[in-house]
PDB file of N, CA and C in Angstrom:
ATOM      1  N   UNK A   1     -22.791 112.722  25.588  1.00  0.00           N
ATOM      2  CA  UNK A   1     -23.964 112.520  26.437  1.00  0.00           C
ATOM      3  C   UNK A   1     -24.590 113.862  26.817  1.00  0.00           C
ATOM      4  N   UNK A   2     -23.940 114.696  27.474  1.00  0.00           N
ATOM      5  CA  UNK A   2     -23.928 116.050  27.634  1.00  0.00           C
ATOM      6  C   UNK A   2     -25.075 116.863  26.682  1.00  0.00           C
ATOM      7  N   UNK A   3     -24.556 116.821  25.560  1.00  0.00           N
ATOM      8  CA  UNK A   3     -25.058 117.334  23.901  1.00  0.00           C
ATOM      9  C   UNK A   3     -26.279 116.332  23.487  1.00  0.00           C
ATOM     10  N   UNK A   4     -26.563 115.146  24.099  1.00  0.00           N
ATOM     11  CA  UNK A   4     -27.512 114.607  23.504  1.00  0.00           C
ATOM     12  C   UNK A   4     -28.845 115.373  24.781  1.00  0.00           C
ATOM     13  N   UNK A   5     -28.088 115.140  25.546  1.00  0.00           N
ATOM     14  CA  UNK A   5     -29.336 115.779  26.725  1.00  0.00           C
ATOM     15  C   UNK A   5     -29.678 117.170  26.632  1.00  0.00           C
ATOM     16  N   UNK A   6     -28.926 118.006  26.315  1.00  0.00           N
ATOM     17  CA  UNK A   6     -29.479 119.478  26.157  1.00  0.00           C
ATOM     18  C   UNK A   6     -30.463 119.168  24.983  1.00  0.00           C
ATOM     19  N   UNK A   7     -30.153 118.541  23.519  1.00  0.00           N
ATOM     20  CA  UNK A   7     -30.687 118.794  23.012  1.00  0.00           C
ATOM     21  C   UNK A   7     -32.361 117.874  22.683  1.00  0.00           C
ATOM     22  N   UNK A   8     -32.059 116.797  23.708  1.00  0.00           N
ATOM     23  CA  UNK A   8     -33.322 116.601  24.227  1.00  0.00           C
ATOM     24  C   UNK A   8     -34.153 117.414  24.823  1.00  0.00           C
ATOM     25  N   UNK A   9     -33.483 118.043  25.395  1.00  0.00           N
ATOM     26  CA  UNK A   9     -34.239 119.166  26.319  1.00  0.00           C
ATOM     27  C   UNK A   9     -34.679 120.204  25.568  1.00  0.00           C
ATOM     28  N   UNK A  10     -34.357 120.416  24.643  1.00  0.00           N
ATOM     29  CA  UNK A  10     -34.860 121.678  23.891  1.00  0.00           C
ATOM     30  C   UNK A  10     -35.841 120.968  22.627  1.00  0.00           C
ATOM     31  N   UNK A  11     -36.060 119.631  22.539  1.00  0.00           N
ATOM     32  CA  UNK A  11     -36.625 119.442  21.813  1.00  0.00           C
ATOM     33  C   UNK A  11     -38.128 118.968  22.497  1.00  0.00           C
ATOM     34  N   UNK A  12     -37.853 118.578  23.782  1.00  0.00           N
ATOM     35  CA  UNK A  12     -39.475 119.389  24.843  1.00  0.00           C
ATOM     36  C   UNK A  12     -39.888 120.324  25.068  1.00  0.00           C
ATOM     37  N   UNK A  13     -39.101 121.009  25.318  1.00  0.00           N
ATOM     38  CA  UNK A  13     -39.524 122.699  25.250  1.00  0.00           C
ATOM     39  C   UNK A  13     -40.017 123.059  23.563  1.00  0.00           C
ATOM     40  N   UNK A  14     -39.735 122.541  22.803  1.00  0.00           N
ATOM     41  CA  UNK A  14     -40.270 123.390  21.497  1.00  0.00           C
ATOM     42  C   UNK A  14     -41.406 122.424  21.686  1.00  0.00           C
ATOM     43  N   UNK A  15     -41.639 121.149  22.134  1.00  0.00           N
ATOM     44  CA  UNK A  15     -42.638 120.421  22.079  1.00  0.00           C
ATOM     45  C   UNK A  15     -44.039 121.527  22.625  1.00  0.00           C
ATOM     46  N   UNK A  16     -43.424 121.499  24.493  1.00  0.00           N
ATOM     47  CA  UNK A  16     -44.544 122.471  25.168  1.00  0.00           C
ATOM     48  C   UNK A  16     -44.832 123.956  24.270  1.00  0.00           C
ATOM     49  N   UNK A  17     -44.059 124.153  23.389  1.00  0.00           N
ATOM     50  CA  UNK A  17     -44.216 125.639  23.167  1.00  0.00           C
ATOM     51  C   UNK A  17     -45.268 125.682  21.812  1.00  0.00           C
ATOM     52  N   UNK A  18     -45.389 124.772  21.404  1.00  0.00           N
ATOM     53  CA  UNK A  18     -46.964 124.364  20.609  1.00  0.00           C
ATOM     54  C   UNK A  18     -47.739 123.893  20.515  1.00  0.00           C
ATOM     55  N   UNK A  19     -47.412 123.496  21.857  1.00  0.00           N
ATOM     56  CA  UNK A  19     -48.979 122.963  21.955  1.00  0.00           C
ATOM     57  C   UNK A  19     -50.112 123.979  22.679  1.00  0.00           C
ATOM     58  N   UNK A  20     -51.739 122.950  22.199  1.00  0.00           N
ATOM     59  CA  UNK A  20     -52.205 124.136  22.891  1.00  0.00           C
ATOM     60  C   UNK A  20     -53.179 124.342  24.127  1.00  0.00           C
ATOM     61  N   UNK A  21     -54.002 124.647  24.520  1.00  0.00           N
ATOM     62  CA  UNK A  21     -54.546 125.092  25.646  1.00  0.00           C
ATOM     63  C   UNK A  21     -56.049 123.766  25.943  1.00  0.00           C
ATOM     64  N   UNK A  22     -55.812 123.099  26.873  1.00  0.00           N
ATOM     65  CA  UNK A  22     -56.835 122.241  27.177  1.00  0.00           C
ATOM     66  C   UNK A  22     -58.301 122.645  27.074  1.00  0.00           C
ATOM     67  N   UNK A  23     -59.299 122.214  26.018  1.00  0.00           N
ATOM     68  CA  UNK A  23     -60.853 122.822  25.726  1.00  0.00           C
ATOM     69  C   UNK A  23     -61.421 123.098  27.203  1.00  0.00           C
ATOM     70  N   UNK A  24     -62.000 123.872  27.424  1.00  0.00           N
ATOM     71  CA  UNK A  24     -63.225 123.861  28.135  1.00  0.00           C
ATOM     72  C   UNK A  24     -64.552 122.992  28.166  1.00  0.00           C
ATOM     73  N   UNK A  25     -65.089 122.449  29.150  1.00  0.00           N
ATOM     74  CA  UNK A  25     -66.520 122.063  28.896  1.00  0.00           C
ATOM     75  C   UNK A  25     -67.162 122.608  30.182  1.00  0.00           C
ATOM     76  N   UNK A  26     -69.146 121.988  29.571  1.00  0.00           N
ATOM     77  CA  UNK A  26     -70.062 122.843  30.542  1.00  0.00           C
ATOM     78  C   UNK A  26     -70.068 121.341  31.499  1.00  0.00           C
ATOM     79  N   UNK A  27     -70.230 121.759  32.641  1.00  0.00           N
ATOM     80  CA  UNK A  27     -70.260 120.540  33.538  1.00  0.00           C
ATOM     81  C   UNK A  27     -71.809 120.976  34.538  1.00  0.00           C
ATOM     82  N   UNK A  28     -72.787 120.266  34.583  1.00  0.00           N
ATOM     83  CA  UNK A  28     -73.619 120.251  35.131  1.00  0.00           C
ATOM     84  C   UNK A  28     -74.202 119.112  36.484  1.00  0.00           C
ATOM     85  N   UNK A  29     -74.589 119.908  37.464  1.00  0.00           N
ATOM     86  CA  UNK A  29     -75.188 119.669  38.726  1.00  0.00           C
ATOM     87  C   UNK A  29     -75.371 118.335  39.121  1.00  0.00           C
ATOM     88  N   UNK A  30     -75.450 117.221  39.613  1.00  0.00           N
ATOM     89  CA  UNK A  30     -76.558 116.257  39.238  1.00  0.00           C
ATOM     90  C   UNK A  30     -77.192 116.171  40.606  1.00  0.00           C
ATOM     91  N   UNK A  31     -76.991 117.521  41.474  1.00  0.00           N
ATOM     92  CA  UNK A  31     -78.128 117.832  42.096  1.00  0.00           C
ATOM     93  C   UNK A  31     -79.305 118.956  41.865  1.00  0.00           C
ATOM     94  N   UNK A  32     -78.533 119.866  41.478  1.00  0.00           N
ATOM     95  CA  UNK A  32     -79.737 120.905  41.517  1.00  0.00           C
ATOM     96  C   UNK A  32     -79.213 121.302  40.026  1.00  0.00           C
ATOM     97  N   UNK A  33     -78.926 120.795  38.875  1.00  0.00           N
ATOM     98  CA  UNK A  33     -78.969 121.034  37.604  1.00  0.00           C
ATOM     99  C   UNK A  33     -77.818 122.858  37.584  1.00  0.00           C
ATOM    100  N   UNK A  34     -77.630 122.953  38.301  1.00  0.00           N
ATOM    101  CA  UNK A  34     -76.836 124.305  38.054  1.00  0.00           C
ATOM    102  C   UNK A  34     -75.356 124.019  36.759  1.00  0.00           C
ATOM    103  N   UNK A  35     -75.016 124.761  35.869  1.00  0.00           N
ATOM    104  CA  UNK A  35     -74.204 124.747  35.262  1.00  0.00           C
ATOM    105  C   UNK A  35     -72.677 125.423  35.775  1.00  0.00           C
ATOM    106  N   UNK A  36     -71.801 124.787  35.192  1.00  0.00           N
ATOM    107  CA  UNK A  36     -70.484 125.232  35.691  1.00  0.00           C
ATOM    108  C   UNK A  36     -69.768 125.233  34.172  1.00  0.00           C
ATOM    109  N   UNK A  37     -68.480 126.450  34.115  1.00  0.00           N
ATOM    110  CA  UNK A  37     -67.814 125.998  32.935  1.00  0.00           C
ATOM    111  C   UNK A  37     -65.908 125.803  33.747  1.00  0.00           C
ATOM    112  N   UNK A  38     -65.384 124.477  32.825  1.00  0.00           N
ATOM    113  CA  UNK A  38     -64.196 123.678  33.697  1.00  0.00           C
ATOM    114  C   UNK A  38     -63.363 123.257  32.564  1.00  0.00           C
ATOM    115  N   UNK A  39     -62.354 122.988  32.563  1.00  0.00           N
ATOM    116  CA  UNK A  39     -61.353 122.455  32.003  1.00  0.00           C
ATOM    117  C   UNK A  39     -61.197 120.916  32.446  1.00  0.00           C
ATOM    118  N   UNK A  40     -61.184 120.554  33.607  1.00  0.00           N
ATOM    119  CA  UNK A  40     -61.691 119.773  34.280  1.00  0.00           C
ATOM    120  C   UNK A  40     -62.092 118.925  35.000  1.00  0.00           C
ATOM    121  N   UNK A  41     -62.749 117.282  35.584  1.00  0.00           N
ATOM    122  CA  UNK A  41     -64.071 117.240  36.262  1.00  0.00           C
ATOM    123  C   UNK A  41     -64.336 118.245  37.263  1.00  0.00           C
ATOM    124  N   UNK A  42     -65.303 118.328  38.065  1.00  0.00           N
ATOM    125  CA  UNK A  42     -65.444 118.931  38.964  1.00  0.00           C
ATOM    126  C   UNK A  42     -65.757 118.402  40.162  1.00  0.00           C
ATOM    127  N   UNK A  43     -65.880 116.969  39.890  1.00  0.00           N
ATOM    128  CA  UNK A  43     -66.050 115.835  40.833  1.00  0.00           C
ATOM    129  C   UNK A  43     -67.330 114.829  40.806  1.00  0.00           C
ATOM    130  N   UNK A  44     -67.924 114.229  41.258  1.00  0.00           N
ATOM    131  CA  UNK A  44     -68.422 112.881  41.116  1.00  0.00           C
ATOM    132  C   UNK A  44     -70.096 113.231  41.144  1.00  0.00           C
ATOM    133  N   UNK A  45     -70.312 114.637  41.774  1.00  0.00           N
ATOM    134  CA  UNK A  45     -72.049 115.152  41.408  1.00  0.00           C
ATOM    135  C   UNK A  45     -71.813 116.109  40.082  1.00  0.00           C
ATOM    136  N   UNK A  46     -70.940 115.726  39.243  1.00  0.00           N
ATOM    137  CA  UNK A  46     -71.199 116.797  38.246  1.00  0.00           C
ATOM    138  C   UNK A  46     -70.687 115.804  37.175  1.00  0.00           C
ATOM    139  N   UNK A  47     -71.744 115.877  36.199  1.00  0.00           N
ATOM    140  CA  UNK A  47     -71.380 115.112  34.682  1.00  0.00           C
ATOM    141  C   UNK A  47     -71.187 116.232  33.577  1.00  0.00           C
ATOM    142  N   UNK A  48     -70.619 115.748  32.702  1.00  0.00           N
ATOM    143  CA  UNK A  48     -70.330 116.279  31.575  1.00  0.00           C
ATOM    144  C   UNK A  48     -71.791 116.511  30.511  1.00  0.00           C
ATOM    145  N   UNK A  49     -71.829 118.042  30.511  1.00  0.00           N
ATOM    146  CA  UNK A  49     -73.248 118.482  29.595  1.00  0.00           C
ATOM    147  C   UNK A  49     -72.970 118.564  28.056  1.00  0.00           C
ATOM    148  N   UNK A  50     -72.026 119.909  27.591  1.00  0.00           N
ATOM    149  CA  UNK A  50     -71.821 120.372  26.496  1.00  0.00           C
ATOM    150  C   UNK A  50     -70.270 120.811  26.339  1.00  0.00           C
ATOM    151  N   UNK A  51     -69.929 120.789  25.247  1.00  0.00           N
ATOM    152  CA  UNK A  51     -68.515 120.974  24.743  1.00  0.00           C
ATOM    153  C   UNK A  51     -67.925 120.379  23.818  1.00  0.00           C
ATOM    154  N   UNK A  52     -66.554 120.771  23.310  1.00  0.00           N
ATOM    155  CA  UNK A  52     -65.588 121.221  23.963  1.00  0.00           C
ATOM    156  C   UNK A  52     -65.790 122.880  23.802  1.00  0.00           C
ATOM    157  N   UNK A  53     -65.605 124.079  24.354  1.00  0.00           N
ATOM    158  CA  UNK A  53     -65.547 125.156  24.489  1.00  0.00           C
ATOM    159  C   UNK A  53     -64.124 125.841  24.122  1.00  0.00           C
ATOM    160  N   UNK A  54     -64.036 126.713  23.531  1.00  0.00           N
ATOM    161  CA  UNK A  54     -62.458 127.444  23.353  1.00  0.00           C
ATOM    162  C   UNK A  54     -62.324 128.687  24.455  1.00  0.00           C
ATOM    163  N   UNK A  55     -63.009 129.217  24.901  1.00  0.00           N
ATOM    164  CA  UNK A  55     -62.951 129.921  25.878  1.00  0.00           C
ATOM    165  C   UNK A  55     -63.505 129.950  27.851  1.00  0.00           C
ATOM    166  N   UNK A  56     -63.090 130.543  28.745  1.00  0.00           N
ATOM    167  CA  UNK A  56     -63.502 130.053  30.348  1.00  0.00           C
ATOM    168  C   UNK A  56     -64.887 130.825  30.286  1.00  0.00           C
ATOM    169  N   UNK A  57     -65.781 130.790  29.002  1.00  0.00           N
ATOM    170  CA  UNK A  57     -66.989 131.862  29.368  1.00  0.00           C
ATOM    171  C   UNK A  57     -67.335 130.691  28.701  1.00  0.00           C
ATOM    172  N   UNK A  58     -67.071 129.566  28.108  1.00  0.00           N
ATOM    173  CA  UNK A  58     -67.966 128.429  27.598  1.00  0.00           C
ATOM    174  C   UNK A  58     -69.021 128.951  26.715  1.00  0.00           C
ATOM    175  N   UNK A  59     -68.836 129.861  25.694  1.00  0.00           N
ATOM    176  CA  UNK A  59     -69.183 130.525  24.743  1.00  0.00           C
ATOM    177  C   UNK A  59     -68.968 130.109  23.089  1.00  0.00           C
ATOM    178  N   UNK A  60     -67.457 130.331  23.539  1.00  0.00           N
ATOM    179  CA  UNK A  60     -66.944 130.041  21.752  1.00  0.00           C
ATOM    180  C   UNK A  60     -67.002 128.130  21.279  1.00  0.00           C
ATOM    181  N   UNK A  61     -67.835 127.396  20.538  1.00  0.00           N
ATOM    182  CA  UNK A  61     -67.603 126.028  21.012  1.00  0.00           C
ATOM    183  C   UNK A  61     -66.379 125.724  20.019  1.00  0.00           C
ATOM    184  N   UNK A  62     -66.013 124.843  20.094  1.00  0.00           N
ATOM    185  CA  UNK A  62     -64.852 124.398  18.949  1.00  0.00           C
ATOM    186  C   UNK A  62     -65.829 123.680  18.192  1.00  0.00           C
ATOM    187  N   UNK A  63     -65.455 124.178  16.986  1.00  0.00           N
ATOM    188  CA  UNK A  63     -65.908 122.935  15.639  1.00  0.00           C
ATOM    189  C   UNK A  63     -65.036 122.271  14.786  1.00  0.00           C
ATOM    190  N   UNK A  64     -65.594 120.930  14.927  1.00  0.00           N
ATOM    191  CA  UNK A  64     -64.357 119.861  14.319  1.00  0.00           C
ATOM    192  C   UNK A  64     -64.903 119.900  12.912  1.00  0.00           C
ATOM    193  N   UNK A  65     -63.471 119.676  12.537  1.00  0.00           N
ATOM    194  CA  UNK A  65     -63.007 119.561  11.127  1.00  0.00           C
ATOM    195  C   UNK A  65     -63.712 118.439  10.289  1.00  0.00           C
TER     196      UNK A  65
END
């Protein structure tokens, strides 16, 4: 039992250890149109504009395959 659980455990950890980093998106105002960049929501006055983004400068976009 012992040996089955460690090596459960190490077979989450190699899990977390490749995966990768949650996209970015642009999240915009839906009061005064101002832009924000989030990983994310930002709450219930802000909808989803543009994305997914690879970087927190909402610059680089990801392009699917």
């Amino acid at each position: 039992m012992k040996q089955f659980t460690l090596l459960l455990a190490a077979g989450l950890a190699v899990q977390a250890a490749i995966a990768g980093p949650a996209p970015y998106f642009q999240w915009r105002s839906k009061l005064n149109g101002a832009l924000a960049c989030s990983q994310t929501p930002l709450g219930p006055g802000w909808e989803k504009f543009a994305g997914p983004y690879r970087d927190a400068h909402c610059e680089k976009l990801i392009v699917a395959k």
